[in-house]
Protein backbone atom coordinates (compact mmCIF):
# COMPACT_ATOMS: atom_id res chain seq x y z
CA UNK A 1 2.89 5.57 2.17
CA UNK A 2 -1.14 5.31 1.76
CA UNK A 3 -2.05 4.39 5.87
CA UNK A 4 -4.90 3.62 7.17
CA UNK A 5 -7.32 3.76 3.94
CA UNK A 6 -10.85 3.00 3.93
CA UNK A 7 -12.66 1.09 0.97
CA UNK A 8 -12.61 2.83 -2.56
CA UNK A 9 -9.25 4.67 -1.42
CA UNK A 10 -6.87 2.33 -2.63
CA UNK A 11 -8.50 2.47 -6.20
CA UNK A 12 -7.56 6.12 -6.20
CA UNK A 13 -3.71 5.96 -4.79
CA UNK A 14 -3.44 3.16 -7.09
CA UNK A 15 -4.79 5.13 -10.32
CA UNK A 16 -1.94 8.06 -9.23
CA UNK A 17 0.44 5.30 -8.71
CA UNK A 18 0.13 4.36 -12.33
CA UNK A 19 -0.04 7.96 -13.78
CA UNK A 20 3.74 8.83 -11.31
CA UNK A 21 6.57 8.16 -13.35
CA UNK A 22 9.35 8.34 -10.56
CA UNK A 23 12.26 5.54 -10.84
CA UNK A 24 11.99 3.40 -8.41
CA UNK A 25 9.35 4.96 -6.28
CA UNK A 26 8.04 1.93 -3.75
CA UNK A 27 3.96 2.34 -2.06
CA UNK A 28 3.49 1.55 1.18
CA UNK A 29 0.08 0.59 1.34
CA UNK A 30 -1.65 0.03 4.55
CA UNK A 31 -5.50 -0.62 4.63
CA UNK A 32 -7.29 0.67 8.03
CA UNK A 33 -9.29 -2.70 9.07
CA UNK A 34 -7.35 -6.33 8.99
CA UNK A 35 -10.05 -7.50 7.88
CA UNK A 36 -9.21 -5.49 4.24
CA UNK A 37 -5.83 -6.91 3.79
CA UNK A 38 -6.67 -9.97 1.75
CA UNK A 39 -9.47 -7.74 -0.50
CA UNK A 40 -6.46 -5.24 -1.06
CA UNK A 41 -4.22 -8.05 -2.19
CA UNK A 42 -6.77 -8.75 -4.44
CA UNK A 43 -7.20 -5.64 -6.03
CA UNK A 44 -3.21 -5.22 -6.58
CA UNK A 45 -3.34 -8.84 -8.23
CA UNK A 46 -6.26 -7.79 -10.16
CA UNK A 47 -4.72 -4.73 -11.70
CA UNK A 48 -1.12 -6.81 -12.05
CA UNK A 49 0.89 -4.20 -10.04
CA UNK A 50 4.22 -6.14 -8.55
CA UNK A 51 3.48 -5.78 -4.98
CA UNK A 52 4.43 -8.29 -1.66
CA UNK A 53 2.54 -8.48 1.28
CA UNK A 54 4.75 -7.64 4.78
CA UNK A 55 3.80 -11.00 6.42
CA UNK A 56 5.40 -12.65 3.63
CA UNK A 57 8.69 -11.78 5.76
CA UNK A 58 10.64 -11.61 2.17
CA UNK A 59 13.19 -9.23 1.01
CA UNK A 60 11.35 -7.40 -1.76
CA UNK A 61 12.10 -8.49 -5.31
CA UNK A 62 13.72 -5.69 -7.19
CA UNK A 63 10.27 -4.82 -9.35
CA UNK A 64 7.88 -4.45 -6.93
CA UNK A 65 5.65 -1.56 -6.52
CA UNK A 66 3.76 -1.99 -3.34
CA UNK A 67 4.27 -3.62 -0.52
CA UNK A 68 0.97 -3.76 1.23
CA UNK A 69 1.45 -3.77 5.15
CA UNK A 70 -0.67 -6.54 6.47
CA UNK A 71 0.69 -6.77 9.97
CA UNK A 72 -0.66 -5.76 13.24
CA UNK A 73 1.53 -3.02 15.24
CA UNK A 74 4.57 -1.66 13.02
CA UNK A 75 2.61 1.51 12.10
CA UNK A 76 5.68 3.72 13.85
CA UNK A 77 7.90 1.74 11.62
CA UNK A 78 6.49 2.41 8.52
CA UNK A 79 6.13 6.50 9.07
CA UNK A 80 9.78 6.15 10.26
CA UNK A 81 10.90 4.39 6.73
CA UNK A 82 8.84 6.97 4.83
CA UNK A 83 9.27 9.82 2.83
CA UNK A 84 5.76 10.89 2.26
CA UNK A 85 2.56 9.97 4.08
CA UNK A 86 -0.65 10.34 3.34
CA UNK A 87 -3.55 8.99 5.65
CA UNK A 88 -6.96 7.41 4.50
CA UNK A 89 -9.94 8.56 5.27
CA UNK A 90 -10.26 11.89 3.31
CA UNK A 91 -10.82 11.16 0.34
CA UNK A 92 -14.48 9.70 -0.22
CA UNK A 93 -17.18 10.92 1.97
């Protein structure tokens, strides 16, 4: 999971998420400020990654790559279904 990232971040988990060549490895991708969500979608469109967005409220379709958490209050959630966090912020100045 990539939490709470600021603008520019997601470029950068996404360019690692492209070079990582683990089966089935799912991002959980959770931009800081509502306000971001729809930009983010736009970026994962842009670069043609398989993702869904959590207010869809869809199972997720067996190719997806990201599923970009765009819903107020199930932070705890997500850290509980994760393996491996990592939280925005520290990565551009």
């Amino acid at each position: 999971m990539a939490a709470s990232t600021r603008e520019g971040e997601e470029e950068l988990v996404l360019d690692a998420l492209t070079r990582i060549q683990v089966e089935r490895l799912l991002l959980l991708l959770v931009p800081r400020h509502p306000q971001r969500f729809d930009e983010v979608a736009n970026l994962l469109a842009k670069r043609k990654l398989s993702y869904l967005r959590r207010s869809d409220h869809r199972p997720l379709p067996p190719d997806c790559r990201v599923l970009l958490g765009d819903s107020m209050g199930e932070m705890a959630a997500y850290y509980t279904a994760c393996d491996l966090a990592f939280i925005g912020g520290s990565l551009l100045p």
